[in-house]
Protein backbone atom coordinates (compact mmCIF):
# COMPACT_ATOMS: atom_id res chain seq x y z
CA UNK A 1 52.22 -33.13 -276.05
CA UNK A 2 53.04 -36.48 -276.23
CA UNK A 3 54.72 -39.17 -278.31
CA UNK A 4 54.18 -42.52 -279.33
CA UNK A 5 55.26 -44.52 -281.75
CA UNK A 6 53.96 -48.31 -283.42
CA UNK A 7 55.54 -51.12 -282.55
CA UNK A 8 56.74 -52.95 -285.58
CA UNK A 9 55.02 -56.30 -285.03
CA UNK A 10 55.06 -56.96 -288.70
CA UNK A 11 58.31 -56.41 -289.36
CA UNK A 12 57.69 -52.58 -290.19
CA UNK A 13 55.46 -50.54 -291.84
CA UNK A 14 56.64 -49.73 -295.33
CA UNK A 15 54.69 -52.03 -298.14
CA UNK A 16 57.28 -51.47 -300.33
CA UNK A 17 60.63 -52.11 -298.74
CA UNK A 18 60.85 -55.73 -298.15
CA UNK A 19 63.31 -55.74 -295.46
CA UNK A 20 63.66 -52.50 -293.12
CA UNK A 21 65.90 -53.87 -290.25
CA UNK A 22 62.87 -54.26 -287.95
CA UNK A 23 62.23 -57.96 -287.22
CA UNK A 24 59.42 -59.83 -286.34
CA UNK A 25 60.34 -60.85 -282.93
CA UNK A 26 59.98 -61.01 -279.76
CA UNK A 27 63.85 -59.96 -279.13
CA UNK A 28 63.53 -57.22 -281.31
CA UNK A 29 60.30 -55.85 -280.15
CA UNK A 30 61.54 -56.19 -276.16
CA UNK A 31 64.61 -54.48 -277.20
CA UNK A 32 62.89 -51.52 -278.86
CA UNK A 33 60.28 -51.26 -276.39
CA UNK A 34 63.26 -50.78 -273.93
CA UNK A 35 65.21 -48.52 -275.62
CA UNK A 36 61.71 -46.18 -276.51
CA UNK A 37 61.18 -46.53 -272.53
CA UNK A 38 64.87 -44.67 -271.97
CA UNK A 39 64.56 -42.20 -274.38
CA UNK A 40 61.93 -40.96 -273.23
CA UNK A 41 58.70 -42.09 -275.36
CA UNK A 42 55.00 -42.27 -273.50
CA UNK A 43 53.63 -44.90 -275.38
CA UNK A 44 53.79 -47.80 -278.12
CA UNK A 45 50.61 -48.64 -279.95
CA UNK A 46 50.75 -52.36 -280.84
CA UNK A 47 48.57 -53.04 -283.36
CA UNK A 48 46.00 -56.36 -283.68
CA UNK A 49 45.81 -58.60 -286.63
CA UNK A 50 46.30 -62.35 -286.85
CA UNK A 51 47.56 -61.77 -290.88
CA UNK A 52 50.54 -59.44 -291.96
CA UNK A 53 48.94 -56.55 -294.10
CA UNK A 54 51.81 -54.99 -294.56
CA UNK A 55 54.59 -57.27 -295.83
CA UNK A 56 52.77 -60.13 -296.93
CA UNK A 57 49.81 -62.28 -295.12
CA UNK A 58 52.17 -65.62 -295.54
CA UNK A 59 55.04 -63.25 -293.96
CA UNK A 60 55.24 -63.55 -289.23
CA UNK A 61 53.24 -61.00 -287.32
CA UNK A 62 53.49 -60.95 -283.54
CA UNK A 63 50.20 -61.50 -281.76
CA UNK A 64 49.05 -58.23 -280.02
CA UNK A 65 48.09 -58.99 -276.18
CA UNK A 66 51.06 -61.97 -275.71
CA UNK A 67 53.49 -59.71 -276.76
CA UNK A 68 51.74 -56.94 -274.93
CA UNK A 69 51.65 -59.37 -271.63
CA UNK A 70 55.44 -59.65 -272.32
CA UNK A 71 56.11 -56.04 -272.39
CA UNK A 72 54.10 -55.04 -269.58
CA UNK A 73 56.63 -57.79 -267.59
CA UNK A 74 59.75 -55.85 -268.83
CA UNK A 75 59.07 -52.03 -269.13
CA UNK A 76 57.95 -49.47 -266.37
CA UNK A 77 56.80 -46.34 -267.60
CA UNK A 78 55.61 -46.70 -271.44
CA UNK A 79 51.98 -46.86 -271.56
CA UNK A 80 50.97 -49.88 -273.67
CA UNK A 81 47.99 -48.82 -276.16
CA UNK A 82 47.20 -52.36 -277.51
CA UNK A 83 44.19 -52.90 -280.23
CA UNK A 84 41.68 -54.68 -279.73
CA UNK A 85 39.10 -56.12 -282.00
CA UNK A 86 35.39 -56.85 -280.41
CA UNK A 87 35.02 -59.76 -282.89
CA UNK A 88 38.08 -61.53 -281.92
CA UNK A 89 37.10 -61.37 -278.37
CA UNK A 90 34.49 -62.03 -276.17
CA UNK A 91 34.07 -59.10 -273.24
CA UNK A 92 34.34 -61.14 -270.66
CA UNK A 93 36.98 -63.05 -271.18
CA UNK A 94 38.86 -60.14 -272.53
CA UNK A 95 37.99 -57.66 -269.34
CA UNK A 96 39.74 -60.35 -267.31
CA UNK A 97 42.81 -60.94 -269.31
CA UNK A 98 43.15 -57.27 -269.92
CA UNK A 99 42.56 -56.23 -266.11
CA UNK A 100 45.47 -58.72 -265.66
CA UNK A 101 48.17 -57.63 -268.34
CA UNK A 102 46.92 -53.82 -266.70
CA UNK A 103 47.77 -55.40 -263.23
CA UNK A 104 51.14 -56.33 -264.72
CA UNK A 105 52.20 -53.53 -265.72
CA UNK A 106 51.23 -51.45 -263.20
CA UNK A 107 48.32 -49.83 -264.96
CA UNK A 108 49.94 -48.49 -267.98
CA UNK A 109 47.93 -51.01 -270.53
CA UNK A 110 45.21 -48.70 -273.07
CA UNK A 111 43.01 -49.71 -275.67
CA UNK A 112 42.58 -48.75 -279.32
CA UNK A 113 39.02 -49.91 -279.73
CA UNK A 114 39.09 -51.34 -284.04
CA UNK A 115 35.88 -52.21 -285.48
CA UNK A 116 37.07 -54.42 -287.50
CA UNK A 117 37.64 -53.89 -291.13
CA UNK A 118 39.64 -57.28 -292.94
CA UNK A 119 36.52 -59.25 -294.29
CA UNK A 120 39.31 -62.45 -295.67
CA UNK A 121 40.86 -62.76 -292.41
CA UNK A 122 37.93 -63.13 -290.07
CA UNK A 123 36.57 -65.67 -292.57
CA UNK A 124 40.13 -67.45 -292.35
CA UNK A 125 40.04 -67.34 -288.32
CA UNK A 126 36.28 -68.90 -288.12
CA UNK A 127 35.42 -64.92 -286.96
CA UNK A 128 32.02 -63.45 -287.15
CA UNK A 129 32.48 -60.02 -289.62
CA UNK A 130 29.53 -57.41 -289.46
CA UNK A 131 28.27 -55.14 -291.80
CA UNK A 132 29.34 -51.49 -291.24
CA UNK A 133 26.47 -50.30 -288.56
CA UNK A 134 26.71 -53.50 -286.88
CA UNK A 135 30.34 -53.57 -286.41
CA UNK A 136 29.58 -50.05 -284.20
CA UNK A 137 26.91 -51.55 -282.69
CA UNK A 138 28.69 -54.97 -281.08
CA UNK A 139 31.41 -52.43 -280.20
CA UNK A 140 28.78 -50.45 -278.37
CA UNK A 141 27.91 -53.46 -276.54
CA UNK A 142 31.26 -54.83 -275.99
CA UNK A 143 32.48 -51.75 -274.35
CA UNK A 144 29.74 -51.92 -271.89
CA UNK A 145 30.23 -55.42 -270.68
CA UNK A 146 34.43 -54.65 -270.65
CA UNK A 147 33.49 -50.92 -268.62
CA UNK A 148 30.94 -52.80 -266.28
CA UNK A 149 33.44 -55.77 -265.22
CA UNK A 150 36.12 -53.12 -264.78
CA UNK A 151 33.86 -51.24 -262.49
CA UNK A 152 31.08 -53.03 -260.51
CA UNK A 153 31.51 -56.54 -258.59
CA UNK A 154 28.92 -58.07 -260.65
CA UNK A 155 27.68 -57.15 -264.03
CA UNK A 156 24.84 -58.08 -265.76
CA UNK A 157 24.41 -57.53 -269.15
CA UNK A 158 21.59 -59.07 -272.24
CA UNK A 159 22.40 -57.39 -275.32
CA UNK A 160 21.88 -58.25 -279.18
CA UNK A 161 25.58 -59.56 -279.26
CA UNK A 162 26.57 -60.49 -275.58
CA UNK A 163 25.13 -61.80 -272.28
CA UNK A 164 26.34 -61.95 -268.75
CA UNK A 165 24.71 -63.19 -265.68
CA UNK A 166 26.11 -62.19 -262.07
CA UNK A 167 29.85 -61.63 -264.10
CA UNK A 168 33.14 -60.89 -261.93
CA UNK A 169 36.01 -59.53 -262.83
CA UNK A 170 38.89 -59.80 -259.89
CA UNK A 171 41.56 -58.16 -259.36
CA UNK A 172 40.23 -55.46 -261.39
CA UNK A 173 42.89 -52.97 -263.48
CA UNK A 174 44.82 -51.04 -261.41
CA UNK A 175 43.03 -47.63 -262.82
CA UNK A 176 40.26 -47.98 -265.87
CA UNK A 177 42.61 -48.27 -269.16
CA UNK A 178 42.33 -45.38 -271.47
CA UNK A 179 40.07 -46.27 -274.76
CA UNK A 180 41.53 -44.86 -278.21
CA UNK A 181 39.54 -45.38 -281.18
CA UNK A 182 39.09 -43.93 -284.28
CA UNK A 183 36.17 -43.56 -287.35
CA UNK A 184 35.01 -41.11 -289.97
CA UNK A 185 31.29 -42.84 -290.37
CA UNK A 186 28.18 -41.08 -288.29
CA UNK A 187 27.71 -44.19 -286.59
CA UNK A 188 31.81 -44.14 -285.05
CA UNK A 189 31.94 -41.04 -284.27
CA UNK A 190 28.56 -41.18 -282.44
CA UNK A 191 29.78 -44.29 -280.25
CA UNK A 192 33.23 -42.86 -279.87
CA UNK A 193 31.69 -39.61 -278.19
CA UNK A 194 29.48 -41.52 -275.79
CA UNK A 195 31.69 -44.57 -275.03
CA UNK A 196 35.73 -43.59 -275.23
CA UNK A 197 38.16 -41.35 -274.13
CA UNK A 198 40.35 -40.51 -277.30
CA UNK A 199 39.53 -39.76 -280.56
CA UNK A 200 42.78 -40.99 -282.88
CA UNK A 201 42.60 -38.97 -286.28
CA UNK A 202 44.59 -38.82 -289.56
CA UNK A 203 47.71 -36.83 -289.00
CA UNK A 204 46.38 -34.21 -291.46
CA UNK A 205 47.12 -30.42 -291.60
CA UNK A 206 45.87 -28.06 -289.03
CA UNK A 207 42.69 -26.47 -290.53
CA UNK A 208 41.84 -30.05 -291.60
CA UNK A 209 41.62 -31.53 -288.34
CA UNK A 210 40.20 -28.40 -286.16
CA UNK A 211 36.55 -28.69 -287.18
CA UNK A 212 36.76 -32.73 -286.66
CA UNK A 213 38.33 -31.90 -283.17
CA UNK A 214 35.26 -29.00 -282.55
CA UNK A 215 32.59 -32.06 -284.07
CA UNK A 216 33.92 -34.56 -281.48
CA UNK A 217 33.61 -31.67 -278.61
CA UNK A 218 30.30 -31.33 -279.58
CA UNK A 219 29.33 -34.21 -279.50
CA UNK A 220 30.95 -35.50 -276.39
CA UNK A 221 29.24 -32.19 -274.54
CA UNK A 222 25.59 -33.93 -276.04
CA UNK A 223 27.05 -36.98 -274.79
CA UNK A 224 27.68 -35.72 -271.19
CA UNK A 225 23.97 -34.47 -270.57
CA UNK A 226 22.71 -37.66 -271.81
CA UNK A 227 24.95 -39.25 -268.81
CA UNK A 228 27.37 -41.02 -271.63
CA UNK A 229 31.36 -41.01 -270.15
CA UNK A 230 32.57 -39.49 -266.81
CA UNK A 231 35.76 -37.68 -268.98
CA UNK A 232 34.82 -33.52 -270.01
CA UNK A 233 37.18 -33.50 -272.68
CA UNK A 234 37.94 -35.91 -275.54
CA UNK A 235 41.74 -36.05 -276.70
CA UNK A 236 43.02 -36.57 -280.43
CA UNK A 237 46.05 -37.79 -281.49
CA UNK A 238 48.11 -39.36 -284.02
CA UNK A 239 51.27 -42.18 -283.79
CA UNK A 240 54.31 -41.33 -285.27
CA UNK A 241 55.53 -44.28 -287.35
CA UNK A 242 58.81 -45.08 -285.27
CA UNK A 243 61.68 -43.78 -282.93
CA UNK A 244 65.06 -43.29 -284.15
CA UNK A 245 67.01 -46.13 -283.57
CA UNK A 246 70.23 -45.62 -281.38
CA UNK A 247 73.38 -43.95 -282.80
CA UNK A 248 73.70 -42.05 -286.36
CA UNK A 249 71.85 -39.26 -285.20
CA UNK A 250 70.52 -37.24 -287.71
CA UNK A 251 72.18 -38.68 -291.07
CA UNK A 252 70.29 -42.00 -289.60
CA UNK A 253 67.19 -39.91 -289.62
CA UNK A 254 67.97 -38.58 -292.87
CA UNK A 255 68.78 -41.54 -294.56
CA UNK A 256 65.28 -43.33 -293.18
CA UNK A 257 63.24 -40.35 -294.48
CA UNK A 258 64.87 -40.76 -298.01
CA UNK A 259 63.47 -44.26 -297.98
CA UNK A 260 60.25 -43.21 -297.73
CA UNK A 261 60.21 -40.67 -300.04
CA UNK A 262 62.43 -42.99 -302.71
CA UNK A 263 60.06 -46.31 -301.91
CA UNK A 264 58.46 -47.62 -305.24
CA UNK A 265 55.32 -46.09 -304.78
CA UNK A 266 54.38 -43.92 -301.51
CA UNK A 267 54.24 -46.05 -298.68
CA UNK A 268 51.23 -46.18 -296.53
CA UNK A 269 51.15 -45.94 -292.87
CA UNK A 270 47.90 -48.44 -291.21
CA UNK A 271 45.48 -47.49 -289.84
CA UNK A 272 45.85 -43.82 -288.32
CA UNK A 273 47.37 -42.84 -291.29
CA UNK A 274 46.58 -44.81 -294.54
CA UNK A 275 45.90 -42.49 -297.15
CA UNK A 276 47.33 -39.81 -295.61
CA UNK A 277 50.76 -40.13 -296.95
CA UNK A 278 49.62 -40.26 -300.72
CA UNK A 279 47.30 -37.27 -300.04
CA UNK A 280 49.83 -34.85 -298.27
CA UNK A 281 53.10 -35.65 -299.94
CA UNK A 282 51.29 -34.37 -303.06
CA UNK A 283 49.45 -31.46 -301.42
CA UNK A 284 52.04 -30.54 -299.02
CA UNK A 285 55.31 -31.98 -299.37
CA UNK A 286 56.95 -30.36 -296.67
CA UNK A 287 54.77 -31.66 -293.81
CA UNK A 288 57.23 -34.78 -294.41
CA UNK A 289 60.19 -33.07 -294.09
CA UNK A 290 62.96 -33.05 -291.43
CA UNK A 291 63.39 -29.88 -289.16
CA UNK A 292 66.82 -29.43 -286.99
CA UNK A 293 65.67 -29.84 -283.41
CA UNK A 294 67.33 -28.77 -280.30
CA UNK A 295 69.75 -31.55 -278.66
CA UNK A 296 67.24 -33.54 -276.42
CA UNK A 297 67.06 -32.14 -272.56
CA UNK A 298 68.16 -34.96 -270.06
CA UNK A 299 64.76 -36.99 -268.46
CA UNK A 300 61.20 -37.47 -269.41
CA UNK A 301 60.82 -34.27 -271.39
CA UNK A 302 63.12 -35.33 -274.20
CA UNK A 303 61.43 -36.65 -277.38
CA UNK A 304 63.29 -37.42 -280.57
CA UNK A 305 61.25 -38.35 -283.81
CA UNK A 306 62.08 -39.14 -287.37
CA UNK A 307 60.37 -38.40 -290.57
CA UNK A 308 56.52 -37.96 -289.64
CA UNK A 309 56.15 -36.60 -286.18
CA UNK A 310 52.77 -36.85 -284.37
CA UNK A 311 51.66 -36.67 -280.71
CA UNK A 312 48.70 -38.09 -278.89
């Protein structure tokens, strides 16, 4: 098992608390990421959007890959799962950037592949926004031209969406990043089993998640004989929403789980888990709540999480 948490790049999660002592900034964010690093924590997932969802779209966000450049500069262990949307970026441009920030960091940067989803903001930013089965289908393509920079010297590529000619991509990532995504529709899970490594589901109940976990098997084996990605085995996952800051202990943990459950209205937890909240607080209340845990062991083996707990 591992944890993870998402870094608070809007200035936290919760759509009803206006202010939860978690800035938007770049001092904040370091000093987080550094603390997560020491108490043990694998990995961050910083999330991509140019507009904040959460409090407000007039309210700061943190741009994903400067502040994931900035991390990678002044961390050493945490793996850095930073998403990515194919319409914001073209492959090419991207594979080199993100080879570099990998190169940084010493090859702990991963992906979490979004097909985009905010119709308002792409118009906003100038950005092309597909329809649903074209949204899978440029990420289909973009994968292939980011996968084929990262691996051969020169890459070719004439697709409906992108074209390279003779591309290079040097220095290449230290070791191919690890590509997250997520999707209920035919068409995502289809490219997900064929073109990723990590399937990132709701954090629902047990028996709901087993037969999407047996699904994705299947259809990664189908995959496999067709020649579709080198890994045997897809993994699943879900973020917690973030680590316990430092001192209090558990009445800090305490007290931050009673301000989710006393928010004005349930709060909603984007994207991994939007919905989920509503629907399991209702049909399973205690899924939410806190369970005594033995004082953390000294190294990388400790892991302390409040309120939801989830492992990727």
């Amino acid at each position: 098992m591992r944890y993870g948490y998402w870094t608070p790049v809007f200035g936290g999660w919760l759509r009803n608390v206006p202010d939860e002592g978690m800035e938007a900034s770049w001092a904040y964010t370091k000093a987080l990421t550094q603390n997560a690093e020491r108490w043990g924590y694998d990995l961050t997932l910083i999330a991509e959007l140019n507009l904040n969802d959460i409090k407000g779209v007039e309210q700061p966000a943190l741009d994903a890959w400067s502040t994931a450049a900035a991390l990678a500069a002044v961390t050493d262990s945490i793996e850095l799962m930073v998403a990515v949307r194919p319409n914001f970026h073209h492959p090419a441009l991207f594979a080199k950037a993100a080879a570099n920030i990998d190169r940084i960091s010493g090859g702990r940067l991963a992906l979490n592949v979004v097909s985009s989803w905010w119709a308002d903001e792409a118009k906003q930013y100038g950005l092309q926004f597909d329809q649903h089965d074209d949204r899978y289908a440029r990420t289909a393509e973009w994968l292939t031209v980011v996968d084929g920079l990262w691996t051969q010297e020169r890459f070719d590529f004439a697709g409906q969406f992108y074209t390279t000619e003779q591309a290079i991509c040097s220095p290449k990532p230290v070791k191919r990043p690890t590509v997250y995504a997520g999707g209920e529709s035919e068409k995502a899970k289809a490219m997900i089993a064929a073109q990723c490594d990590a399937y990132v589901m709701h954090g629902d109940p047990a028996d709901a998640i087993a037969p999407k976990i047996a699904d994705m098997a299947a259809r990664r084996a189908a995959a496999n004989e067709k020649g579709g990605r080198r890994t045997d085995a897809i993994r699943h996952g879900r973020l917690c929403d973030r680590p316990r800051q430092r001192g209090g202990g558990e009445a800090r943990a305490r007290a931050h789980h009673q301000r989710h459950r006393t928010a004005r209205g349930l709060c909603e937890f984007r994207p991994v888990a939007v919905g989920h909240a509503a629907r399991t607080r209702t049909e399973d209340p205690g899924i939410f709540g806190l369970q005594p845990r033995p004082a953390p062991q000294s190294g990388r083996n400790a892991r302390t999480v409040e309120g939801t707990r989830g492992g990727v």
